[in-house]
N, C-alpha and C. Protein backbone atom coordinates (compact mmCIF):
# COMPACT_ATOMS: atom_id res chain seq x y z
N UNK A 1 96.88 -26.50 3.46
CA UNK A 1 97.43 -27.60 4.24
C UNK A 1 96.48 -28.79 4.20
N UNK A 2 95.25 -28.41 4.73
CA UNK A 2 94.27 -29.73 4.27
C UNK A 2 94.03 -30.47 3.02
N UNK A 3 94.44 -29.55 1.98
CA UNK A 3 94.46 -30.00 0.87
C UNK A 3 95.58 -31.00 0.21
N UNK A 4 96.95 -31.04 1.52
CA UNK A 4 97.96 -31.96 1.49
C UNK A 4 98.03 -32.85 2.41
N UNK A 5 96.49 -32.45 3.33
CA UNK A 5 96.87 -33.61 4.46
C UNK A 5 97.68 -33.25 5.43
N UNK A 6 98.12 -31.94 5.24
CA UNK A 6 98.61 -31.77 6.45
C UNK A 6 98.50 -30.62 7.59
N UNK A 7 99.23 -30.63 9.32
CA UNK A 7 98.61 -29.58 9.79
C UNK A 7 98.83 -27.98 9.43
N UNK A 8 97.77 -27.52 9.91
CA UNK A 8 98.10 -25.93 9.62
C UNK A 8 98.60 -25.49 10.03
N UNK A 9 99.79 -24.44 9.34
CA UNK A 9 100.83 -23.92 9.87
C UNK A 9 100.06 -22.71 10.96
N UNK A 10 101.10 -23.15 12.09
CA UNK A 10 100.86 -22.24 13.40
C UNK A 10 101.31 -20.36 13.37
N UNK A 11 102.27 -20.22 12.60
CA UNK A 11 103.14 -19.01 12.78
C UNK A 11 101.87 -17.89 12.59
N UNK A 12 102.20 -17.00 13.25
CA UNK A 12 102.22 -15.61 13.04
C UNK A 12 102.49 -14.80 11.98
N UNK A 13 103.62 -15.08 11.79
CA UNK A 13 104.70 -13.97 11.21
C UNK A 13 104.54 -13.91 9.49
N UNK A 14 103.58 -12.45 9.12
CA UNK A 14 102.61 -12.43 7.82
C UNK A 14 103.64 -12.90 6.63
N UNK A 15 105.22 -12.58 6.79
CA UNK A 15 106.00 -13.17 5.57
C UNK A 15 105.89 -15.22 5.59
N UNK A 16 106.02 -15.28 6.88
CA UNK A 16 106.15 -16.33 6.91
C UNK A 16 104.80 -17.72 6.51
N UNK A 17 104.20 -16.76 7.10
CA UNK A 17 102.72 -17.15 6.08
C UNK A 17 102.42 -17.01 4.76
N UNK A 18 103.08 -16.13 4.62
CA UNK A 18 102.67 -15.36 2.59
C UNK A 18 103.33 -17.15 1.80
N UNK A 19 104.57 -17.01 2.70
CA UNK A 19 105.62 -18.39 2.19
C UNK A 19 104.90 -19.60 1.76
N UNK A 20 104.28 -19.73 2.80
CA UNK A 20 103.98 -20.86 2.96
C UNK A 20 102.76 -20.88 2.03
N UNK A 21 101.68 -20.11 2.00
CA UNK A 21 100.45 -20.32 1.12
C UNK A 21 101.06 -20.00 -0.21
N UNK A 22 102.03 -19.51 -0.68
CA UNK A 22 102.50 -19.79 -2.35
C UNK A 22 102.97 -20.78 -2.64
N UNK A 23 103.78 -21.58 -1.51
CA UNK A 23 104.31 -23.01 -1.64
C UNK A 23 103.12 -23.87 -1.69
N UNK A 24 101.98 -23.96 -0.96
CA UNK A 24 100.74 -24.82 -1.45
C UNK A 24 100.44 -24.63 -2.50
N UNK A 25 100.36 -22.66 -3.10
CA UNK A 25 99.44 -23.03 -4.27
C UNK A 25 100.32 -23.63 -5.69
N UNK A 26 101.70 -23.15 -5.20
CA UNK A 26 102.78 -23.86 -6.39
C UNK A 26 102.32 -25.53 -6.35
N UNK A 27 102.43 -25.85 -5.18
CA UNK A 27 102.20 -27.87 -5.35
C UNK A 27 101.01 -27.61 -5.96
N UNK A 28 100.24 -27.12 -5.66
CA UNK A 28 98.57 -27.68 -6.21
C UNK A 28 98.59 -27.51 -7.80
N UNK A 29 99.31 -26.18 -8.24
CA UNK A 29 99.78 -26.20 -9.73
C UNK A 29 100.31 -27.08 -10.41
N UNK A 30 101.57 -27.44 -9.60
CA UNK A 30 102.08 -28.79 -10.45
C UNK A 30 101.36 -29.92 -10.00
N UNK A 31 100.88 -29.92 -9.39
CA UNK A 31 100.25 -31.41 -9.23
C UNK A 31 98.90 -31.78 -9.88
N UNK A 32 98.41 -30.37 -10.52
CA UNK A 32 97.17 -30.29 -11.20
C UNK A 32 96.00 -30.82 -10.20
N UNK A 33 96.25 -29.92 -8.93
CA UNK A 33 94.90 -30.76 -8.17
C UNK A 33 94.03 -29.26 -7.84
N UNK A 34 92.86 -29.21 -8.05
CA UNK A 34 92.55 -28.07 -8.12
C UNK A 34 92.23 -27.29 -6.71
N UNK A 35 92.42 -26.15 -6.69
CA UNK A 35 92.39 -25.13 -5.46
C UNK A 35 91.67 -23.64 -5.81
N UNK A 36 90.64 -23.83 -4.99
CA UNK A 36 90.39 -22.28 -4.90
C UNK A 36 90.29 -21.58 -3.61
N UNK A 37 91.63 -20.59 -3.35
CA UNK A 37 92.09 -19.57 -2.49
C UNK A 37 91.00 -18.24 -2.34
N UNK A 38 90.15 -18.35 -1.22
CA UNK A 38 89.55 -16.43 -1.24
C UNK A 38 90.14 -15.99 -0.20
N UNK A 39 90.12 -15.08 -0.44
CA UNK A 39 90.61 -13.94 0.63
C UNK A 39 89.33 -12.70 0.84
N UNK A 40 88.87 -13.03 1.29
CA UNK A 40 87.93 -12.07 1.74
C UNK A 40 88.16 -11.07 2.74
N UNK A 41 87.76 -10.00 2.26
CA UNK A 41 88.01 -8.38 2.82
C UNK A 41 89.00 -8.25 2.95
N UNK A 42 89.92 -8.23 2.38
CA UNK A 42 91.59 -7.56 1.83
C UNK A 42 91.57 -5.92 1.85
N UNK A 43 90.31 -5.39 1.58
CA UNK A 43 90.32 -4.19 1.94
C UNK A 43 90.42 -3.94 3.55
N UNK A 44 89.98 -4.74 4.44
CA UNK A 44 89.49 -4.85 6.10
C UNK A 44 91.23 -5.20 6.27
N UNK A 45 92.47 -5.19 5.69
CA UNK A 45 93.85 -5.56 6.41
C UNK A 45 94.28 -4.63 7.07
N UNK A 46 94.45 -4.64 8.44
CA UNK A 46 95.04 -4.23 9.56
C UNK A 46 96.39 -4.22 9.61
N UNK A 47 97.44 -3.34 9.44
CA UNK A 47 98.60 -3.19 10.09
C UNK A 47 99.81 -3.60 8.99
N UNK A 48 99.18 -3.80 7.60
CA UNK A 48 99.88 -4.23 6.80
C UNK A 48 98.98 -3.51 5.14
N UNK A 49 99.82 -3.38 4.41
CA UNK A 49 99.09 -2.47 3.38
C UNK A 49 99.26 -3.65 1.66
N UNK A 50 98.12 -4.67 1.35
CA UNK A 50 98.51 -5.54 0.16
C UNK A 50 98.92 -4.96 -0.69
N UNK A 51 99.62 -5.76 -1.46
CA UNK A 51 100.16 -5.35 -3.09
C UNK A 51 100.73 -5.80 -3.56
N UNK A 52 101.36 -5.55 -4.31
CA UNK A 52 102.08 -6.63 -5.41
C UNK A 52 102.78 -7.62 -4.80
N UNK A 53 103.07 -7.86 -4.43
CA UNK A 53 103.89 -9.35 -3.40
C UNK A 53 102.98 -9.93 -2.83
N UNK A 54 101.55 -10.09 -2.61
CA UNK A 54 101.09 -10.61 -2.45
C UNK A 54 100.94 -11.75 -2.68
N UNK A 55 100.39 -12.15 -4.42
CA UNK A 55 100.12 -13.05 -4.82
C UNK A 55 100.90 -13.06 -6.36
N UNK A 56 101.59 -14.15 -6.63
CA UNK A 56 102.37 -13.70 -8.18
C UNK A 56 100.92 -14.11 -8.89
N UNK A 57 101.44 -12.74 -10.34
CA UNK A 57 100.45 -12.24 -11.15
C UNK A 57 100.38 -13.37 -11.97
N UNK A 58 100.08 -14.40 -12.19
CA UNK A 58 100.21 -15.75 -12.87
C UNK A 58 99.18 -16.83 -13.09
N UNK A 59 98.58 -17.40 -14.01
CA UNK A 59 97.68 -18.29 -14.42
C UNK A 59 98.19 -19.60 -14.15
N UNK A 60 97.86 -20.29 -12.70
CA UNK A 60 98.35 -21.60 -12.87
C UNK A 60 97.66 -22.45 -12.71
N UNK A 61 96.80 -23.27 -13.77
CA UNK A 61 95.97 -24.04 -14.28
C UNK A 61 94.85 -24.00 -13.30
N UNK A 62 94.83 -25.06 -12.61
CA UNK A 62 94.08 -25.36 -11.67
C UNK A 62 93.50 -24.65 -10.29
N UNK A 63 94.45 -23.53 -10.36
CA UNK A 63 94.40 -23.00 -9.04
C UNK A 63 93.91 -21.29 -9.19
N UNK A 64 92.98 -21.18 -8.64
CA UNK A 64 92.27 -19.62 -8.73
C UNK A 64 92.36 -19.44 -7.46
N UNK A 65 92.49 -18.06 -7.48
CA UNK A 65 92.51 -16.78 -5.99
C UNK A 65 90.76 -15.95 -6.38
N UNK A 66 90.15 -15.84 -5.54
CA UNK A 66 89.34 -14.88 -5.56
C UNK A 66 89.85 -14.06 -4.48
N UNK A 67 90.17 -12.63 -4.66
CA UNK A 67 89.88 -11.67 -3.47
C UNK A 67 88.64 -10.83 -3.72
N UNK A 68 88.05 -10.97 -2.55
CA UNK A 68 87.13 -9.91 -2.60
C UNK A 68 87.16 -8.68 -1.64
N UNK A 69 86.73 -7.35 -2.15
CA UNK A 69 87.42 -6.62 -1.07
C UNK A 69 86.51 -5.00 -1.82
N UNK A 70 86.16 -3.85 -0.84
CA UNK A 70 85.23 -2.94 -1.35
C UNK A 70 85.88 -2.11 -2.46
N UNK A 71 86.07 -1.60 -3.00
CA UNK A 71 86.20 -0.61 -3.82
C UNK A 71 87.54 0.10 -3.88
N UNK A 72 88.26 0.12 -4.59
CA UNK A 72 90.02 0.55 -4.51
C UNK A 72 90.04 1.25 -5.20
N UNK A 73 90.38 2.54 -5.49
CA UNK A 73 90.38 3.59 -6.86
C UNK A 73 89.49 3.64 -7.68
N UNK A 74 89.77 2.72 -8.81
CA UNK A 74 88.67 2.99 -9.83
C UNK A 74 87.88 1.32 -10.41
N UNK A 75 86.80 1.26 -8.70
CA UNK A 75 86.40 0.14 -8.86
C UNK A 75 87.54 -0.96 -8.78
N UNK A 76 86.89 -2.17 -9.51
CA UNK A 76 87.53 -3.35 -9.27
C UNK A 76 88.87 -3.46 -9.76
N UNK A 77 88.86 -2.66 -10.95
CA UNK A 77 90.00 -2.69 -11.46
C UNK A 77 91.44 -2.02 -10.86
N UNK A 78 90.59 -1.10 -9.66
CA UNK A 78 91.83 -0.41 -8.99
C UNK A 78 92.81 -1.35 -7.78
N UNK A 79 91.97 -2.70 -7.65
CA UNK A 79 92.92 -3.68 -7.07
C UNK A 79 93.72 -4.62 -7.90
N UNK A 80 93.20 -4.80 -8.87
CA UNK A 80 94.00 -5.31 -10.18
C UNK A 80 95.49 -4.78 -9.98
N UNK A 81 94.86 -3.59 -10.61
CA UNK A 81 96.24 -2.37 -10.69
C UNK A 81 97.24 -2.77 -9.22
N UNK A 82 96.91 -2.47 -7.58
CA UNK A 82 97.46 -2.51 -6.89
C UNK A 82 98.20 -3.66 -6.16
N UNK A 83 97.78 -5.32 -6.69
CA UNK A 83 98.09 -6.48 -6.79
C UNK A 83 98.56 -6.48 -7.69
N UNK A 84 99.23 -6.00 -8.79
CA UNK A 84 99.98 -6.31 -9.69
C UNK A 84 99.73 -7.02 -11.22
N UNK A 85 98.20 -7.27 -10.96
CA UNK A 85 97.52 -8.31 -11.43
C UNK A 85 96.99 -7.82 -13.16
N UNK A 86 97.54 -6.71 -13.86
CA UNK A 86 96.98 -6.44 -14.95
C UNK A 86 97.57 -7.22 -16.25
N UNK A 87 97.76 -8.17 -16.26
CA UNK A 87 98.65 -8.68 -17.22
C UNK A 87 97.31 -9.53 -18.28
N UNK A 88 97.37 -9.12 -18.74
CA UNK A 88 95.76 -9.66 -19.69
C UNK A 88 95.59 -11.21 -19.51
N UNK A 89 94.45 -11.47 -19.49
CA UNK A 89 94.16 -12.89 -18.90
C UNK A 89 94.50 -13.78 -17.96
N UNK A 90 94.96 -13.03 -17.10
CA UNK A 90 95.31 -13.27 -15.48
C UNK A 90 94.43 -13.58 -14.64
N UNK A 91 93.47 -11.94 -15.12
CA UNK A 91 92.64 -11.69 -13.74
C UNK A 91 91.67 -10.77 -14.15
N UNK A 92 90.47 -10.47 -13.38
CA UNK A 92 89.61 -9.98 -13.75
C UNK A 92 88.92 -9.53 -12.49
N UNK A 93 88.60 -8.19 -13.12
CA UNK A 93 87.63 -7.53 -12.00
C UNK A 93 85.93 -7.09 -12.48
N UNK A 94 85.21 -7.39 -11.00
CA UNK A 94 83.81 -7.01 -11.24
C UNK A 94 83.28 -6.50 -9.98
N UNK A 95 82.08 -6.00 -10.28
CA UNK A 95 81.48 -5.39 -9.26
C UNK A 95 80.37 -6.40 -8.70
N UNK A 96 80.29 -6.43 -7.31
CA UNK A 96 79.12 -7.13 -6.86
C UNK A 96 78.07 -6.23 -6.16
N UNK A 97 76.43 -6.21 -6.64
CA UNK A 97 75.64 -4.91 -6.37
C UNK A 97 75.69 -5.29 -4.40
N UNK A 98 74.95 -4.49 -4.18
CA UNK A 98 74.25 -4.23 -2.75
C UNK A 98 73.19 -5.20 -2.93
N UNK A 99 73.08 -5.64 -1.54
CA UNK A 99 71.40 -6.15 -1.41
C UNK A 99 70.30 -5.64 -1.59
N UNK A 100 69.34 -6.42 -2.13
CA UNK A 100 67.85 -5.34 -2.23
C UNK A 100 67.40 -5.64 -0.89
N UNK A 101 66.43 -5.52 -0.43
CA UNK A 101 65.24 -5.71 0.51
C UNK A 101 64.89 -7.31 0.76
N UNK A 102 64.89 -7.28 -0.50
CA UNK A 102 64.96 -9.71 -0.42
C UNK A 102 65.99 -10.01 0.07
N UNK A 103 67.40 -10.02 -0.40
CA UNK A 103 68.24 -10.14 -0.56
C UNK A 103 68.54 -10.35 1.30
N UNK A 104 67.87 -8.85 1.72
CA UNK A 104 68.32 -8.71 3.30
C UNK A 104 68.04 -9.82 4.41
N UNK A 105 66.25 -9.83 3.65
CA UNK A 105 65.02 -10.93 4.21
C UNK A 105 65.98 -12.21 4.24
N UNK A 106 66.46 -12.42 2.86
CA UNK A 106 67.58 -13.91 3.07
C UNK A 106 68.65 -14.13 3.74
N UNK A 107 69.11 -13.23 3.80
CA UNK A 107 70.40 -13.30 5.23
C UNK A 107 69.43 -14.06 6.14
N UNK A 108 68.68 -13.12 6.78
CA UNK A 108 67.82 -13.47 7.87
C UNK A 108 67.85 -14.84 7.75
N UNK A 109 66.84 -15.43 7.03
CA UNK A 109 66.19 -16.38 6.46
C UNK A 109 67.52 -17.87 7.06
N UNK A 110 68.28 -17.48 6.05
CA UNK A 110 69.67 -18.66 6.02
C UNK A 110 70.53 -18.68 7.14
N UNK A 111 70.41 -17.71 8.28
CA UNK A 111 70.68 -17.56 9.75
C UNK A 111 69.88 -18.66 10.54
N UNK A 112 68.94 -19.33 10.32
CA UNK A 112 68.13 -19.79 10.95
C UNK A 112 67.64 -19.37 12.45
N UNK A 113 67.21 -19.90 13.53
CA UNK A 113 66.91 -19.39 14.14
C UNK A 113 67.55 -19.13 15.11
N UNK A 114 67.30 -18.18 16.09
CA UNK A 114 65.92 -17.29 16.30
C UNK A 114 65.64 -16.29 15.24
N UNK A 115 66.83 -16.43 14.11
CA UNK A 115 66.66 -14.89 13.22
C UNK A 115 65.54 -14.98 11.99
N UNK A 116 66.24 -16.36 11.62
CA UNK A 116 65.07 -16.53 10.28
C UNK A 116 63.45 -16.03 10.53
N UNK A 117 62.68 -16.07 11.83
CA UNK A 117 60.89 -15.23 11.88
C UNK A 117 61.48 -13.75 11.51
N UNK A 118 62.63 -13.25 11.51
CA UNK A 118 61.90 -11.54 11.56
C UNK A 118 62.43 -11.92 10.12
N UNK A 119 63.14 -12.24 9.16
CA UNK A 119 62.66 -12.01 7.92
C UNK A 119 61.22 -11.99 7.03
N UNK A 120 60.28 -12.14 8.27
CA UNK A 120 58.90 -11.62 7.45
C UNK A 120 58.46 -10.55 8.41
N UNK A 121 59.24 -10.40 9.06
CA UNK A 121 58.88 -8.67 9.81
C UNK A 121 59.49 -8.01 8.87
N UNK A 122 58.57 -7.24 7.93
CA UNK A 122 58.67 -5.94 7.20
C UNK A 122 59.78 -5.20 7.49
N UNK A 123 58.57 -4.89 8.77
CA UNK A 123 59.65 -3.46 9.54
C UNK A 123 60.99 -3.59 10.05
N UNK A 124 61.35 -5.16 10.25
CA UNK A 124 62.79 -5.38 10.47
C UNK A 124 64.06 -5.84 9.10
N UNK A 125 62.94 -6.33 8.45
CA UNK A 125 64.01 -6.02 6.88
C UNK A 125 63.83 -4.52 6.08
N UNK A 126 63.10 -4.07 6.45
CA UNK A 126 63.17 -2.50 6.17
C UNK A 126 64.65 -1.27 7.00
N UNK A 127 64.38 -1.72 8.68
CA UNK A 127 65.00 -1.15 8.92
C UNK A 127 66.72 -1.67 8.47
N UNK A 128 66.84 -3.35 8.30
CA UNK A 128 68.14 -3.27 8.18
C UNK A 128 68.55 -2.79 6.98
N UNK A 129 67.72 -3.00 6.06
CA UNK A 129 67.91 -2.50 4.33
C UNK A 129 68.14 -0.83 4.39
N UNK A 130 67.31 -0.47 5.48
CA UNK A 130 67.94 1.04 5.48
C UNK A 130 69.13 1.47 6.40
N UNK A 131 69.53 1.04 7.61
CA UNK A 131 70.23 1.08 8.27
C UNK A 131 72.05 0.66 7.02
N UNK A 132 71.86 -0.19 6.77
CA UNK A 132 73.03 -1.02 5.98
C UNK A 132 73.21 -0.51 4.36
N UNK A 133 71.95 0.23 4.39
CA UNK A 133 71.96 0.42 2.43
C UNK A 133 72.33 -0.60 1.43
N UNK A 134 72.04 -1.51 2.32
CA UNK A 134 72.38 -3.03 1.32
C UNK A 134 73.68 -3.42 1.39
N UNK A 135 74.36 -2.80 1.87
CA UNK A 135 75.96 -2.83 1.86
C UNK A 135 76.03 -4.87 2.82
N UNK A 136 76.51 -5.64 2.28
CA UNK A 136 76.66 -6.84 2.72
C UNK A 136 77.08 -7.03 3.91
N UNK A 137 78.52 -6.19 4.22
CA UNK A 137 79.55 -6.20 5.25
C UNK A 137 78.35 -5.83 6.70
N UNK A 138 77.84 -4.32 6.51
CA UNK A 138 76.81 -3.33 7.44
C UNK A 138 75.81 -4.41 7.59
N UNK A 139 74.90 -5.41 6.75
CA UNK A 139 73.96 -6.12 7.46
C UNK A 139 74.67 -7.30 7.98
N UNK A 140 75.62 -7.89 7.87
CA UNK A 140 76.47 -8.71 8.21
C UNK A 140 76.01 -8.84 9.87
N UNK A 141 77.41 -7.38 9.84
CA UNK A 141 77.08 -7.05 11.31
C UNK A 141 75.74 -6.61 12.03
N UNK A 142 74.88 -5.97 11.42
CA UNK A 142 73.77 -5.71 12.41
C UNK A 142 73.42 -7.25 12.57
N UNK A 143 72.72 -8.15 11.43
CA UNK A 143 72.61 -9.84 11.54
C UNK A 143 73.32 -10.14 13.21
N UNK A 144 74.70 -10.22 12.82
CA UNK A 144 75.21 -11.08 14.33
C UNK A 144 74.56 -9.95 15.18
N UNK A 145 74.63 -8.96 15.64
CA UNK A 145 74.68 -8.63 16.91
C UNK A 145 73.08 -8.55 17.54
N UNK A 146 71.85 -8.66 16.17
CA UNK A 146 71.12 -9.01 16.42
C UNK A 146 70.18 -10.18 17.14
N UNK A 147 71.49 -11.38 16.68
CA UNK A 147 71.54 -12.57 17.33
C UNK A 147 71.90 -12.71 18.58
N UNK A 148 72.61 -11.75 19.21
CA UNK A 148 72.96 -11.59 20.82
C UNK A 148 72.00 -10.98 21.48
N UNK A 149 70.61 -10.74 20.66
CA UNK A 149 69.74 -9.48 21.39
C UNK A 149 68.54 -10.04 21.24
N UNK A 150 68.46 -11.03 20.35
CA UNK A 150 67.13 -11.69 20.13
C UNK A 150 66.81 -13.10 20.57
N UNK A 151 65.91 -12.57 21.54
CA UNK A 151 65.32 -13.71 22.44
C UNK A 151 63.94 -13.83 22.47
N UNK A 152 63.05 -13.16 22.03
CA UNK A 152 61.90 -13.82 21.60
C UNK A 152 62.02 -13.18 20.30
N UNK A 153 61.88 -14.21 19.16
CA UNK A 153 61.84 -13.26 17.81
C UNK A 153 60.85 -12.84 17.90
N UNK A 154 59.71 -13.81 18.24
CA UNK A 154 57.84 -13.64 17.70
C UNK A 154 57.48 -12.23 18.71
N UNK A 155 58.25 -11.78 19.52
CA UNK A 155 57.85 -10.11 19.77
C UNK A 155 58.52 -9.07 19.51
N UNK A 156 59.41 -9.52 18.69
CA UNK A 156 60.82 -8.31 18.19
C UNK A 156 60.32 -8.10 17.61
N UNK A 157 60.00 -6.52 17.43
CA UNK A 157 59.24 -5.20 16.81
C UNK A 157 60.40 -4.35 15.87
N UNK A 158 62.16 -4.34 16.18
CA UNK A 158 62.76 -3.70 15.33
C UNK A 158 62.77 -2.19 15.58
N UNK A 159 61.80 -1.72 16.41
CA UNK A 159 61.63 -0.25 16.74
C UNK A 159 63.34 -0.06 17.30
N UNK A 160 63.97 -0.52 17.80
CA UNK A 160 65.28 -0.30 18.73
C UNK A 160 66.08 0.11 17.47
N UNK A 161 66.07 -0.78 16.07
CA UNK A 161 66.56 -0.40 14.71
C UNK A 161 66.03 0.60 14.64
N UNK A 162 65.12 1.33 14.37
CA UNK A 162 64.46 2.32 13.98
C UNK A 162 65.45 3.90 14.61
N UNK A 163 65.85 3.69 15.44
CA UNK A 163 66.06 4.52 16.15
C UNK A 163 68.05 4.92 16.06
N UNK A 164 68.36 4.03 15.09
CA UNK A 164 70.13 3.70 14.91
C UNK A 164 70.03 4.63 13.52
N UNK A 165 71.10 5.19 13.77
CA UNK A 165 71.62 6.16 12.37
C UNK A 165 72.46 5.17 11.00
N UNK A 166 71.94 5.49 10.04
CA UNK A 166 72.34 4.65 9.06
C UNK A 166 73.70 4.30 8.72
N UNK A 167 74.19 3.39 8.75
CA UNK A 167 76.09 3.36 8.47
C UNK A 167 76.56 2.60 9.36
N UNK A 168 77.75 2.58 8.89
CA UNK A 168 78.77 1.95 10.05
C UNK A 168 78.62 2.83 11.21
N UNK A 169 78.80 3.77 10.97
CA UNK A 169 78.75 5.36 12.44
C UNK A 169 77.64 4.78 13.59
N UNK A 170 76.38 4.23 12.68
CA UNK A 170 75.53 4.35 13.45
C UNK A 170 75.51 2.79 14.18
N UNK A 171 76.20 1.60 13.43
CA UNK A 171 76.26 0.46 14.03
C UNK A 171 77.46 0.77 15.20
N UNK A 172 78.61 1.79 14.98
CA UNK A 172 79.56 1.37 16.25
C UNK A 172 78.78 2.12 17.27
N UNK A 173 78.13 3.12 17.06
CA UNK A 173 77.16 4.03 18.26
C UNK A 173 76.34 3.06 19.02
């Protein structure tokens, strides 16, 4: 809609939405104005199961979809398959690794503060790198809820991490 200038559609109703974001990305096609659509965590959909009606399987110039979303059958390619999307030079699937230990430190880091000091606490990019296994989504969340808990960084010790079981299991505990 911003991309036509105009407001965003209000509805609810997921057909009625599907409608409407293929009708943008059709104008943006013919109009050759370029668009890029993500959909992030398509695996995380609630109450509705994606797939082929989603998005038509189609190359239209200007306009790319990224979904990103964890692991579907067999890897990336198993959302290919389940979006409809195998039609050679359509679409393409890849894997994106886990975070290392830096990787974690930079979340921190690009949070700014109060979070960015414990990215040189060791022991607190240790514990999230182990708590999360690098998994993006798992430090995601420890990140925010860390931010509701941290009020002096310069004495946050991370021991309270220390003590959380690794996983999602151990972030909803």
């Amino acid at each position: 809609a911003s991309l036509f200038g105009e407001p965003a559609p209000q509805s609810q109703d997921l057909r009625e939405l599907r409608n409407v974001v293929l009708n943008y990305l059709g104008r943006a096609a013919v109009q050759a104005r370029r668009l890029l659509l993500v959909v992030d965590g398509l695996d995380e959909a609630a109450g509705w199961e994606p797939g082929g009606d989603l998005f038509p399987p189609r190359s239209q110039g200007n306009v790319r979809i990224l979904v990103a979303a964890r692991p579907f059958g067999e890897g990336p390619h198993g959302w290919l398959g389940r979006l409809g999307w195998t039609t050679r030079g359509v679409a393409r699937g890849f894997h994106l690794n886990e975070l290392d230990r830096e990787g974690v430190a930079d979340v921190l880091r690009q949070m700014g503060n109060p979070l960015a000091p414990l990215a040189d606490q060791l022991n607190v990019v240790d514990a999230l790198f182990e708590k999360s296994g690098g998994d993006p989504l798992v430090v995601g969340l420890y990140v925010d809820k860390l931010g509701e808990y941290v009020e002096n960084p310069q004495t946050f010790d991370g021991r309270s991490l220390q003590q959380i079981e690794p996983g999602l299991g151990g972030y909803f505990q």
